[in-house]
Protein backbone atom coordinates (compact mmCIF):
# COMPACT_ATOMS: atom_id res chain seq x y z
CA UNK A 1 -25.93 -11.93 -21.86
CA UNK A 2 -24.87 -8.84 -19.87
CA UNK A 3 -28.37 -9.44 -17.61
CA UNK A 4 -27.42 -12.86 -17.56
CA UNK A 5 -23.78 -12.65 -15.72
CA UNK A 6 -25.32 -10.12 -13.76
CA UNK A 7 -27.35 -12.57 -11.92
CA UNK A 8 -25.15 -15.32 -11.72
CA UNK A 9 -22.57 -12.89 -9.75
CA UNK A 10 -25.04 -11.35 -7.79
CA UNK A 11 -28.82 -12.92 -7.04
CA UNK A 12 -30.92 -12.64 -4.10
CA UNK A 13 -28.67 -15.73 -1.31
CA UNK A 14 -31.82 -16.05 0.07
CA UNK A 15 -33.28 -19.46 -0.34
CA UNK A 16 -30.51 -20.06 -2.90
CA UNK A 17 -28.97 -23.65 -3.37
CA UNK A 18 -25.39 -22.17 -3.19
CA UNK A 19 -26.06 -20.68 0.12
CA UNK A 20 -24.83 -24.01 1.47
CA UNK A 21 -21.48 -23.69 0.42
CA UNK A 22 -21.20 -20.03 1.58
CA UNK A 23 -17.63 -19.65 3.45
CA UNK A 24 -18.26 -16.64 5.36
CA UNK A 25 -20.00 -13.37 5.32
CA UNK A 26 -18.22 -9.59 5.12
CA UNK A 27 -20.28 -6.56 7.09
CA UNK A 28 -20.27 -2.98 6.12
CA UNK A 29 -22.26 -1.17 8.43
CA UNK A 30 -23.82 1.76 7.33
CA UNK A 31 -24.47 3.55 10.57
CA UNK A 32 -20.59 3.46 11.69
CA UNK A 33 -19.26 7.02 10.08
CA UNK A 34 -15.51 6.44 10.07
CA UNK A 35 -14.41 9.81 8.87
CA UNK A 36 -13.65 11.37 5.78
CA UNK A 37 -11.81 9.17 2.78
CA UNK A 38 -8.11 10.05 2.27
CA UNK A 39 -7.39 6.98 0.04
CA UNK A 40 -5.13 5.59 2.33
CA UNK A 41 -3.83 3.07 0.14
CA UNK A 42 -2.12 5.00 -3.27
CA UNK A 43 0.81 4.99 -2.63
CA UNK A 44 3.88 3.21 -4.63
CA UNK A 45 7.02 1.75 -3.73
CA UNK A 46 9.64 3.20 -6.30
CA UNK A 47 7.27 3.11 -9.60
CA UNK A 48 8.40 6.34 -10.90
CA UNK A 49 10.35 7.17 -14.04
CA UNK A 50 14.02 9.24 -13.18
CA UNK A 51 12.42 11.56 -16.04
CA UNK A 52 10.38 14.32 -15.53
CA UNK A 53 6.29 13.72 -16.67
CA UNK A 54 7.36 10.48 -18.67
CA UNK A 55 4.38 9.11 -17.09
CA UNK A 56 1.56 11.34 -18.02
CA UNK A 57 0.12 13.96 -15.18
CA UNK A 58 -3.95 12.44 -15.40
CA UNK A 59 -2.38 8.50 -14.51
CA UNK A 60 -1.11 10.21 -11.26
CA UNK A 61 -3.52 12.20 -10.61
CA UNK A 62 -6.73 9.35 -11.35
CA UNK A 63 -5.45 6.66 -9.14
CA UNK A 64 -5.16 9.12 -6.58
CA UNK A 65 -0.76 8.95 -6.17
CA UNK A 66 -0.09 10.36 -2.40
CA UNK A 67 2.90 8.72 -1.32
CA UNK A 68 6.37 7.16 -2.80
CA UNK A 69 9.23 5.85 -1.45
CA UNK A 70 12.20 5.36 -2.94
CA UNK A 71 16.24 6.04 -2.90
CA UNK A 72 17.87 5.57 -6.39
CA UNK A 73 18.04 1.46 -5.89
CA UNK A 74 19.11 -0.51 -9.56
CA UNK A 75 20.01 2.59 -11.46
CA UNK A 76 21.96 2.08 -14.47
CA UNK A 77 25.69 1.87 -14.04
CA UNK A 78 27.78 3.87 -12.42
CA UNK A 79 25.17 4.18 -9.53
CA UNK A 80 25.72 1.41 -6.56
CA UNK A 81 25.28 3.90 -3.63
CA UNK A 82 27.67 5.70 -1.27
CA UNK A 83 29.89 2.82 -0.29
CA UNK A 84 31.15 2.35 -4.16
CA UNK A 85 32.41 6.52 -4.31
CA UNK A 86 30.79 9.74 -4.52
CA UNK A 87 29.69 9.35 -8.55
CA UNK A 88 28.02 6.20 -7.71
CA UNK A 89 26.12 7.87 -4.57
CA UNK A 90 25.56 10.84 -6.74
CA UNK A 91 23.77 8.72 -9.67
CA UNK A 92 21.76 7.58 -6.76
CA UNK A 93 21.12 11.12 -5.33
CA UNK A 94 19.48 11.84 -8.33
CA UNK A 95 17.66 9.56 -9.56
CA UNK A 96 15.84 9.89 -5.51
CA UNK A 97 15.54 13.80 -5.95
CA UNK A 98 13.86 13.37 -8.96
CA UNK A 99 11.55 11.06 -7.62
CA UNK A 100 10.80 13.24 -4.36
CA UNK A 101 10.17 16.21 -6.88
CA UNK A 102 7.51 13.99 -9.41
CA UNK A 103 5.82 13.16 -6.09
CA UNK A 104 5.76 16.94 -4.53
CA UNK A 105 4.33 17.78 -7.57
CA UNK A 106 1.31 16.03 -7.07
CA UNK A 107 1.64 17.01 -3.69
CA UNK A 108 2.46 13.47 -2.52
CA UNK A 109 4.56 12.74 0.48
CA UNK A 110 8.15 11.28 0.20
CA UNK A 111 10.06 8.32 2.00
CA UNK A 112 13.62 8.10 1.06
CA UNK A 113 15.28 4.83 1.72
CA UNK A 114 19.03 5.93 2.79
CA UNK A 115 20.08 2.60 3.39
CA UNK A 116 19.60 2.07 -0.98
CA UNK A 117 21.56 5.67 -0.88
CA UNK A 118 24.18 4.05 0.95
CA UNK A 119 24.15 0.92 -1.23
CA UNK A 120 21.86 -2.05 0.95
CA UNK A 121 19.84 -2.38 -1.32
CA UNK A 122 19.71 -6.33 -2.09
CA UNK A 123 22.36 -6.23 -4.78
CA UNK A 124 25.40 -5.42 -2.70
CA UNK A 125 28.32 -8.24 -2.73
CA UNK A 126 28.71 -10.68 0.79
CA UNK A 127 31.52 -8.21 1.64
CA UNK A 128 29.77 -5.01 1.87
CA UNK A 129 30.27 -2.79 5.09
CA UNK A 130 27.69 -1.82 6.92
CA UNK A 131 27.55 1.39 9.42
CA UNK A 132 29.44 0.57 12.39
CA UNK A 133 30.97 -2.13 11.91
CA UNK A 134 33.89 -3.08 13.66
CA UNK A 135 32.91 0.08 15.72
CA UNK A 136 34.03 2.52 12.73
CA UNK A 137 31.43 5.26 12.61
CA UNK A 138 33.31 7.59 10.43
CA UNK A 139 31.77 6.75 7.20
CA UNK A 140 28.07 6.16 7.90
CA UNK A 141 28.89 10.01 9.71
CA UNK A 142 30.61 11.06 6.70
CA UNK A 143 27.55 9.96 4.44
CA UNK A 144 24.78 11.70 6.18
CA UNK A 145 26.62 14.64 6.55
CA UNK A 146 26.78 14.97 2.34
CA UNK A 147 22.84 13.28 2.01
CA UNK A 148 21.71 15.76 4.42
CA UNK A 149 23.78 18.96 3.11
CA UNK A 150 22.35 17.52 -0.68
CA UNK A 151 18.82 17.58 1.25
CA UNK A 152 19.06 21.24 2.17
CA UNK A 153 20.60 22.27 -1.18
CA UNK A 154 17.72 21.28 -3.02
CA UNK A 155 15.06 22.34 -0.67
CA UNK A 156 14.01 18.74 -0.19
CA UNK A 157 12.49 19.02 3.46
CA UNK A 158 8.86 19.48 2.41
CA UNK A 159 6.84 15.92 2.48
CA UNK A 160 10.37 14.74 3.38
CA UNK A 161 9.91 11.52 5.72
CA UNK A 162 12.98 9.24 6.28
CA UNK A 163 13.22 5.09 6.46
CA UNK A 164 16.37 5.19 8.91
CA UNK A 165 17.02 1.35 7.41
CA UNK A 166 14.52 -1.02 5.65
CA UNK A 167 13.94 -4.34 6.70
CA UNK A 168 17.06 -5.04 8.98
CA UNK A 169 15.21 -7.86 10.07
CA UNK A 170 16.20 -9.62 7.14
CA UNK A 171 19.84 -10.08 5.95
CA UNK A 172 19.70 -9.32 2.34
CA UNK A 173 19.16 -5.64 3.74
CA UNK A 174 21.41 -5.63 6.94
CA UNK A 175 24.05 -8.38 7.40
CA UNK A 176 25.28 -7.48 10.59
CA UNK A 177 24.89 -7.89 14.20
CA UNK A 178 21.09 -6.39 15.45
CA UNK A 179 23.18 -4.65 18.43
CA UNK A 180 24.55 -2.86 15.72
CA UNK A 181 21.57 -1.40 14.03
CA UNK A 182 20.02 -0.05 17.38
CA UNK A 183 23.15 1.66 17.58
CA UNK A 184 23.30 2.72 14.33
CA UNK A 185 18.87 4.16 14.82
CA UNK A 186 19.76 6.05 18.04
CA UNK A 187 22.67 7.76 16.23
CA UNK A 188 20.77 8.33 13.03
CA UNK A 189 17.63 9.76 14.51
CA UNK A 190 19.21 11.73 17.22
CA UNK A 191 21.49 13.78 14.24
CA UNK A 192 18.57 13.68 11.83
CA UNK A 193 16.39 14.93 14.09
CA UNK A 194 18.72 18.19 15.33
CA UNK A 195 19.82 19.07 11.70
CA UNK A 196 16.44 18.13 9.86
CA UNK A 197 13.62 18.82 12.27
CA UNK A 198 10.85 18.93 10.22
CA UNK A 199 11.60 15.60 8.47
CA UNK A 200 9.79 12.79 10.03
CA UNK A 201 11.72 10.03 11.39
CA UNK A 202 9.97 6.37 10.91
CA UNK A 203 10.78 2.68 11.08
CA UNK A 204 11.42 0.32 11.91
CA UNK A 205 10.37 -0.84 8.30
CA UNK A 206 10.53 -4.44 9.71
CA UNK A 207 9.81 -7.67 6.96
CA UNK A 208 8.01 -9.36 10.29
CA UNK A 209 4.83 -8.02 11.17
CA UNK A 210 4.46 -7.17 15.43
CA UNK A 211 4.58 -10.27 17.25
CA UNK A 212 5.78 -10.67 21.21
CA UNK A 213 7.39 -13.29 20.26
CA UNK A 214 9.77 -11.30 17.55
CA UNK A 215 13.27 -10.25 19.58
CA UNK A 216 13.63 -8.14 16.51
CA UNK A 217 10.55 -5.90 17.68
CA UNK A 218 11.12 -6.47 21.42
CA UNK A 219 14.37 -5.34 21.08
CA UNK A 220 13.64 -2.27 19.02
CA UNK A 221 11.28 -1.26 21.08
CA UNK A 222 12.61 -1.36 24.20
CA UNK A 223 15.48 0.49 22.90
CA UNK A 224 13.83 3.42 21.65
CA UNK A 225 12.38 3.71 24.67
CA UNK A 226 14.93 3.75 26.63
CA UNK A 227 17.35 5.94 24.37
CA UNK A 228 14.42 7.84 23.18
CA UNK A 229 14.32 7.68 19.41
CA UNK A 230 10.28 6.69 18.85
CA UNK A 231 9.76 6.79 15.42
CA UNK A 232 7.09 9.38 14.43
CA UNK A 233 4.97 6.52 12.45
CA UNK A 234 5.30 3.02 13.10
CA UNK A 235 6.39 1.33 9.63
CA UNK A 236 6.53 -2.58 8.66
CA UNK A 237 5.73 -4.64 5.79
CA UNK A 238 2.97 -6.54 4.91
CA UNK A 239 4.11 -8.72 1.79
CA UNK A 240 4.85 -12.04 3.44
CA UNK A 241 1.34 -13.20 1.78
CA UNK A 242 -0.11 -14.37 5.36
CA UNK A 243 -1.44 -12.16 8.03
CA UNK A 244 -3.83 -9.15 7.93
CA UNK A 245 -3.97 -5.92 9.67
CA UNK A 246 -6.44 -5.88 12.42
CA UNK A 247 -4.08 -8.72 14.34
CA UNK A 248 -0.63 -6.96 13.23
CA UNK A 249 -2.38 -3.61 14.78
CA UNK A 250 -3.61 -5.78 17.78
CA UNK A 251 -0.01 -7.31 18.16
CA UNK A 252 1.59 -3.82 18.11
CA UNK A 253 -0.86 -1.98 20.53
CA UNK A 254 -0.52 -4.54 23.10
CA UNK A 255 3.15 -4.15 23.09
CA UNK A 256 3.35 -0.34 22.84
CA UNK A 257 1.52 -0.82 25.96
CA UNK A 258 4.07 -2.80 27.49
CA UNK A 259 6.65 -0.57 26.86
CA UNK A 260 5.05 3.10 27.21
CA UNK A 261 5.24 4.10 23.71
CA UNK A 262 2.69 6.59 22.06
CA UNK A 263 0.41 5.11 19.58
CA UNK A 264 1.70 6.80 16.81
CA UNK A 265 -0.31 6.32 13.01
CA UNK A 266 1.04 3.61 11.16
CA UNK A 267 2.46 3.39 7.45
CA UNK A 268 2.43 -0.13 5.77
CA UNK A 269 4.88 1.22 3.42
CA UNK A 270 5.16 -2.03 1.36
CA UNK A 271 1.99 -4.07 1.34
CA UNK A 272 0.47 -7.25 -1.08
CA UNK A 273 2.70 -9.83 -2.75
CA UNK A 274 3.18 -9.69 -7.11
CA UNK A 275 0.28 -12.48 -7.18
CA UNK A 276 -1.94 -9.85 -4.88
CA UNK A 277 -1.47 -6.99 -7.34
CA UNK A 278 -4.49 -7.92 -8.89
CA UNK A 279 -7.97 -6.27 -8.80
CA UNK A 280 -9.20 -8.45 -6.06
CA UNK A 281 -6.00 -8.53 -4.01
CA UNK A 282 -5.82 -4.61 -4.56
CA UNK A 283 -9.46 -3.96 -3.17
CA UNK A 284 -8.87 -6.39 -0.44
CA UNK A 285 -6.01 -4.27 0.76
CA UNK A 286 -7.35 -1.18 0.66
CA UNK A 287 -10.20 -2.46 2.78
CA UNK A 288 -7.33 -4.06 5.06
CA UNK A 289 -5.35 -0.76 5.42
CA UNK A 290 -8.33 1.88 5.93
CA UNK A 291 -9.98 -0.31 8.50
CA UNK A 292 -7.07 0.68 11.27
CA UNK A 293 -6.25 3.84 9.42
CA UNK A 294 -2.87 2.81 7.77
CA UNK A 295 -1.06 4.40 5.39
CA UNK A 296 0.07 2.09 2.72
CA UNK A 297 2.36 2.05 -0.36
CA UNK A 298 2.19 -1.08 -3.08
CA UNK A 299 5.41 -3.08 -3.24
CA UNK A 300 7.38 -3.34 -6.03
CA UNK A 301 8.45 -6.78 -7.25
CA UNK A 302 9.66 -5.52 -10.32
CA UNK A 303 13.86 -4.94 -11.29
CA UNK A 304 16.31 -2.85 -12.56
CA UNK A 305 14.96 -0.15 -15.33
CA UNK A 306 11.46 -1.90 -14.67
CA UNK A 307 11.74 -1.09 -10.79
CA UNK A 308 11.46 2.86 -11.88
CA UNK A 309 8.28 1.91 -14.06
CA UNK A 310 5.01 1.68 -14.07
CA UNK A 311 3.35 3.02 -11.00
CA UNK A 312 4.23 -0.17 -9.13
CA UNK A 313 2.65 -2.58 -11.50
CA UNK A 314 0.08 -0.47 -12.45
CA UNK A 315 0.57 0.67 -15.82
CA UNK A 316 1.93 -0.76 -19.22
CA UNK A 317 3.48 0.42 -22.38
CA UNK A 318 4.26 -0.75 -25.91
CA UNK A 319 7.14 -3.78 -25.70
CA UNK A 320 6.60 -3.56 -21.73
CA UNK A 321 7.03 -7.70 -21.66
CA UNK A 322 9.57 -8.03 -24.05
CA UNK A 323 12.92 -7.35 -24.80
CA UNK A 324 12.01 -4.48 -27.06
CA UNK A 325 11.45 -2.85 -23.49
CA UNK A 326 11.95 0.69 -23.49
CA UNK A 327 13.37 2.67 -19.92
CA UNK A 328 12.46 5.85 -21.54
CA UNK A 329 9.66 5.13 -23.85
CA UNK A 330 5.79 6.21 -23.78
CA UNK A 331 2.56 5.02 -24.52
CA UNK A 332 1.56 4.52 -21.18
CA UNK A 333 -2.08 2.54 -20.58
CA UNK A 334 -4.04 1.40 -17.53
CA UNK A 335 -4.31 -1.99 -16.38
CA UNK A 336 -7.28 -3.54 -14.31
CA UNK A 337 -5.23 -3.16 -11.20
CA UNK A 338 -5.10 0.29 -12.21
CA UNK A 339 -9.14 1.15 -12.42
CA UNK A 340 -9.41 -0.58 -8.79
CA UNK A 341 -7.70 2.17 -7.35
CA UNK A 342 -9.16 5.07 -9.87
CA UNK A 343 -12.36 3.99 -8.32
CA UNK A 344 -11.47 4.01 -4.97
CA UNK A 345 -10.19 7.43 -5.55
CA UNK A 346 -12.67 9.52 -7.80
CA UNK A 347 -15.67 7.83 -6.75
CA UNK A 348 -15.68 7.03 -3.09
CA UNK A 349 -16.20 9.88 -2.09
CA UNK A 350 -18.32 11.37 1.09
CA UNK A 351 -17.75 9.19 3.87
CA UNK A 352 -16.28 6.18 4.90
CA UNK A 353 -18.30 3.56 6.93
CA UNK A 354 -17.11 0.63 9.11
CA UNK A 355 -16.51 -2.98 7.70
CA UNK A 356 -15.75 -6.00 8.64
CA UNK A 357 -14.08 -9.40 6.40
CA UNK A 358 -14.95 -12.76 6.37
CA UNK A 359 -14.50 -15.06 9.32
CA UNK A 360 -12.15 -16.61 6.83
CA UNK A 361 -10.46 -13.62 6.05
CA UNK A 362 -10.47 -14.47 2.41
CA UNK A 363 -13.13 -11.09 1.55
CA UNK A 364 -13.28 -8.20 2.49
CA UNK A 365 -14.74 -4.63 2.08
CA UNK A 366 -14.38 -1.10 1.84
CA UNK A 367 -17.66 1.17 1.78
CA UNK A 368 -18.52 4.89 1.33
CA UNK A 369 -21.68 7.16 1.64
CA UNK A 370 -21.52 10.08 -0.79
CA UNK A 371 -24.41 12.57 -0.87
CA UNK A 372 -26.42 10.34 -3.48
CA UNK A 373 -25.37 6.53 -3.39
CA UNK A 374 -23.38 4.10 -1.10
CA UNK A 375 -20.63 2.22 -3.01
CA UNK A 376 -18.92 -0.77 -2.17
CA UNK A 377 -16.01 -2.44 -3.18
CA UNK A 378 -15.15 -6.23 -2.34
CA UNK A 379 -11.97 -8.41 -3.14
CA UNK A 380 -11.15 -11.97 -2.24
CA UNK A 381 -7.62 -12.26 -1.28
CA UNK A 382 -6.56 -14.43 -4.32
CA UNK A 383 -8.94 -17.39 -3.96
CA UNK A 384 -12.15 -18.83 -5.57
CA UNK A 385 -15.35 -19.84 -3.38
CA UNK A 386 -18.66 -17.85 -2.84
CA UNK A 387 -18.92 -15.72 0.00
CA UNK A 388 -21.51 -12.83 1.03
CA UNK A 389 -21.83 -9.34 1.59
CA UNK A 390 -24.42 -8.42 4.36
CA UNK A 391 -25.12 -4.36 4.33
CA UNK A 392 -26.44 -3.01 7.85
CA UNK A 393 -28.39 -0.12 9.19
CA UNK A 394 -30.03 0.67 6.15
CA UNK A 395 -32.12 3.08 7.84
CA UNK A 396 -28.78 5.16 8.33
CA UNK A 397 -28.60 6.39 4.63
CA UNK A 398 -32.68 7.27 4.28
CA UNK A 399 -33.46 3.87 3.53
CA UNK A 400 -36.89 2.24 4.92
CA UNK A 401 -35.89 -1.43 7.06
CA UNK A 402 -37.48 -3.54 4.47
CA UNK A 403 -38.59 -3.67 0.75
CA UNK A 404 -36.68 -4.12 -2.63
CA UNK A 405 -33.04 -2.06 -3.20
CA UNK A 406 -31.50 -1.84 -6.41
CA UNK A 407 -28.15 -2.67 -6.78
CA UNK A 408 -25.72 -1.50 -9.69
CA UNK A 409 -22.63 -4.06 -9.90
CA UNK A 410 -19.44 -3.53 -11.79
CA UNK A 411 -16.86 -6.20 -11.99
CA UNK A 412 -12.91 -4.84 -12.04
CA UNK A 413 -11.28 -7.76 -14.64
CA UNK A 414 -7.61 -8.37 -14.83
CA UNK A 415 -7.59 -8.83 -18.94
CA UNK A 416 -3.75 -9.22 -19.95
CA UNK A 417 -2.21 -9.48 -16.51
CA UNK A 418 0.08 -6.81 -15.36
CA UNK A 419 1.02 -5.39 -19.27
CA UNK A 420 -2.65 -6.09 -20.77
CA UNK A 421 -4.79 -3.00 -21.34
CA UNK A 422 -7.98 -2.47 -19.41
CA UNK A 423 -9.52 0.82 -19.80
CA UNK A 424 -12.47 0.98 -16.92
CA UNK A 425 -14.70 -1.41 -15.00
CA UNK A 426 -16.95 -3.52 -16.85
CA UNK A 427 -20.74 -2.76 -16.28
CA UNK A 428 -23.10 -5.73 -15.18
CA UNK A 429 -26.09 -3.90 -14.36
CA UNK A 430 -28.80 -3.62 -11.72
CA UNK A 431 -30.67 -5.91 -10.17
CA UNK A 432 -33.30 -5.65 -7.62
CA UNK A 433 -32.92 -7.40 -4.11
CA UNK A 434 -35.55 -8.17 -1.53
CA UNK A 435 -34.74 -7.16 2.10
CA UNK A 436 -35.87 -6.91 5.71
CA UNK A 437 -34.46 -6.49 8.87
CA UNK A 438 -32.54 -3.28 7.64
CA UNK A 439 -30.21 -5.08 6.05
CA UNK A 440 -29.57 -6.95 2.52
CA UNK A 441 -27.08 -9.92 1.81
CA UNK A 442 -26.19 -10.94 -1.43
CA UNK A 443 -23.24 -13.20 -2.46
CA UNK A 444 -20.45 -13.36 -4.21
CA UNK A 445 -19.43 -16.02 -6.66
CA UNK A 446 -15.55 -15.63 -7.19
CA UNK A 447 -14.92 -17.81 -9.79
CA UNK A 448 -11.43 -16.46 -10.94
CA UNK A 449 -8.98 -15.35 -8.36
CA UNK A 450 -8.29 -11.54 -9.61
CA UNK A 451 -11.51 -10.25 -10.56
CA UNK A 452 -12.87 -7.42 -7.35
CA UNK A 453 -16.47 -5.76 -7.77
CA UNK A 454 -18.17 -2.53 -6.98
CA UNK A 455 -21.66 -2.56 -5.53
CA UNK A 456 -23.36 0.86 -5.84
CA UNK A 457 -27.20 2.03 -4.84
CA UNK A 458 -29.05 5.25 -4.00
CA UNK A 459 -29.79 6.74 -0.74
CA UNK A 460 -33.28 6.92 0.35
């Protein structure tokens, strides 16, 4: 049976009947060395229990945890954020320094959202103030005077980078005139950047992607520029479900060009939709973000106790989908999303090598070379449809320009959803392609929309 599945998913295209209804093709080409992997993509959007190692230390450590962001959002009562009194912003404070020291531990990097500090964080009432308004600086002042005298009390500079506001383009986050919130950047970064100076300063954590045609990112940057506050990575959110990163780089290139700024390295610091946290979705994004060398950290659609859980959707527990739900409680397991990026962390390893999707943009793939075999992983962006994978310059890895190549194939299922249990890839076996040209194409049959797959041969 196992042989069997094995060559439905994966037999020779050539001359087969299905290669009709192929949609499009994704490239890895082995000859493009793209520098070393640094598993761009593991990072997590809130995802982290307030207490210490409640998640155990190897379900960091596999998946290959590097980043978090997070700032004490939908902790349990009395905790709404600066604006409600100093217990509620302290609640906040920390739940966010406990965070920021799980992540330092691992020696992952830190974003802390001051705007959830503050109390924007989605849940605030219609009548909520806002830094600035009515001209009133005195409290937004008053507030980063305690968060940043909190900061140095607990030594919490190291990894430390700073979201000055998240999403303003969007009103659930920042209900106030956008006048307003390039005031309220300039100030912010100016004073964060004289009394923290080794904390990076990012945004502007946009919803909207670059586009010329977005006032909200024309504006922004034309005032940085002028008032010079340029945000030491360039941060905005990929989770509308459309798009994909090669034109949202393009977009914001062109424009830095147009108004002088540096190319500074970007952070996607919220990518994929719920329905996109999925083993195919997941390896599709990865292959998205390390093409153009973007950081990126998994949204986080869950709420309240939930939102401090899980890795981001990538673990379960005991009772995790029902009301027998436990904050606090243990029992912690992988789910298939979960072994996606385990693979993509422990074993691709070496070197990374260029790719390109689909014309479609519906697959995609990331590739290494390690000292002994080439892996690649493929996902289609929560679809069905057969597609192909076409692997160049085989001569690059030792390989002779034609003959036969044996190819080891494991398939990433999604088994229970986001609370079932998966515990590794499932293995389908080799099978043996013909090839000339230096190059070998084989499809992919995506029957289901969430399953990716790992292809994996030697080096000549």
């Amino acid at each position: 049976m196992r042989q069997f599945l094995h060559l439905f998913l994966v037999a020779s295209a050539f001359g087969s009947p299905l290669e009709k209804r192929v949609s499009g093709t994704s490239v890895v080409n082995l000859g493009n060395n793209t520098g070393s992997p640094m598993h761009l993509a593991s990072g997590i959007l809130y995802g982290i229990p307030d207490t210490p190692d409640q998640i155990p230390q190897n379900l960091y450590e596999d998946m290959g945890f590097n980043y978090a962001r997070a700032g004490g959002a939908q902790v349990a009562a009395p905790g709404r954020g600066w604006i409600w009194g100093l217990t509620e912003y302290k609640n906040r404070f920390a739940s966010a320094l406990s965070n920021y020291q799980t992540a330092r531990t691992y020696d992952a990097n830190f974003i802390f959202l001051i705007h959830d500090l503050w109390g924007a964080d989605g849940t605030q009432n219609s009548t909520a103030p806002y830094p600035g308004d009515d001209g009133d600086w005195s409290d937004w002042d008053d507030y980063l005077t305690h968060w940043i005298s909190d900061i140095k009390a607990n030594n919490a500079t190291e990894g430390l980078s700073v979201d000055i506001w998240n999403e303003p383009d969007e009103t659930a986050f920042w209900n106030a005139p956008q006048a307003q919130y390039f005031q309220m950047w300039g100030r912010t970064y100016h004073r964060l950047g004289t009394e923290l100076p080794s904390v990076k300063l990012i945004g502007p954590a946009f919803a909207g992607q670059p586009d010329a045609s977005n006032d909200w990112w024309t504006g922004f940057l034309s005032f940085v520029a002028s008032n010079t506050s340029v945000p030491d990575e360039w941060v905005w959110h990929m989770e509308g479900g459309g798009g994909d990163m090669e034109g949202a780089y393009g977009a914001l290139f062109n424009l830095l060009g147009t108004y002088n700024l540096p190319n500074n390295p970007l952070n996607i610091d919220e990518y994929s939709t719920y329905a996109e946290q999925v083993p195919a979705g997941s390896a599709w994004w990865i292959s998205q973000l390390e093409r153009v060398n973007a950081i990126g950290l998994r949204g986080n659609w869950l709420s309240g106790s939930q939102l401090h859980d899980f890795l981001a959707s990538l673990l379960s527990k005991p009772n995790a989908d029902n009301s027998n739900y436990s904050a606090t409680g243990g029992g912690y397991f992988p789910n298939g999303d979960y072994q996606v990026y385990k693979y993509y962390n422990l074993n691709m390893t070496g070197y990374r090598v260029g790719s390109s999707p689909s014309a479609d943009l519906k697959l995609d793939t990331y590739a290494t070379v390690g000292s002994d075999t080439v892996k690649v992983l493929t996902g289609a962006r929560i679809t069905t449809g057969t597609w192909q994978v076409e692997i160049n310059d085989l001569s690059a890895v030792g390989l002779a320009d034609s003959g036969t190549l044996n190819i080891h194939t494991w398939s990433f299922p999604f088994t229970g959803g986001h609370f079932g249990e998966v515990d590794g890839p499932t293995d389908l076996g080799w099978y043996e392609h013909t090839y000339s040209g230096n190059n070998v194409t084989f499809p992919i049959y995506q029957t289901d929309n969430s399953t990716a797959y790992a292809f994996e041969f030697l080096r000549g």
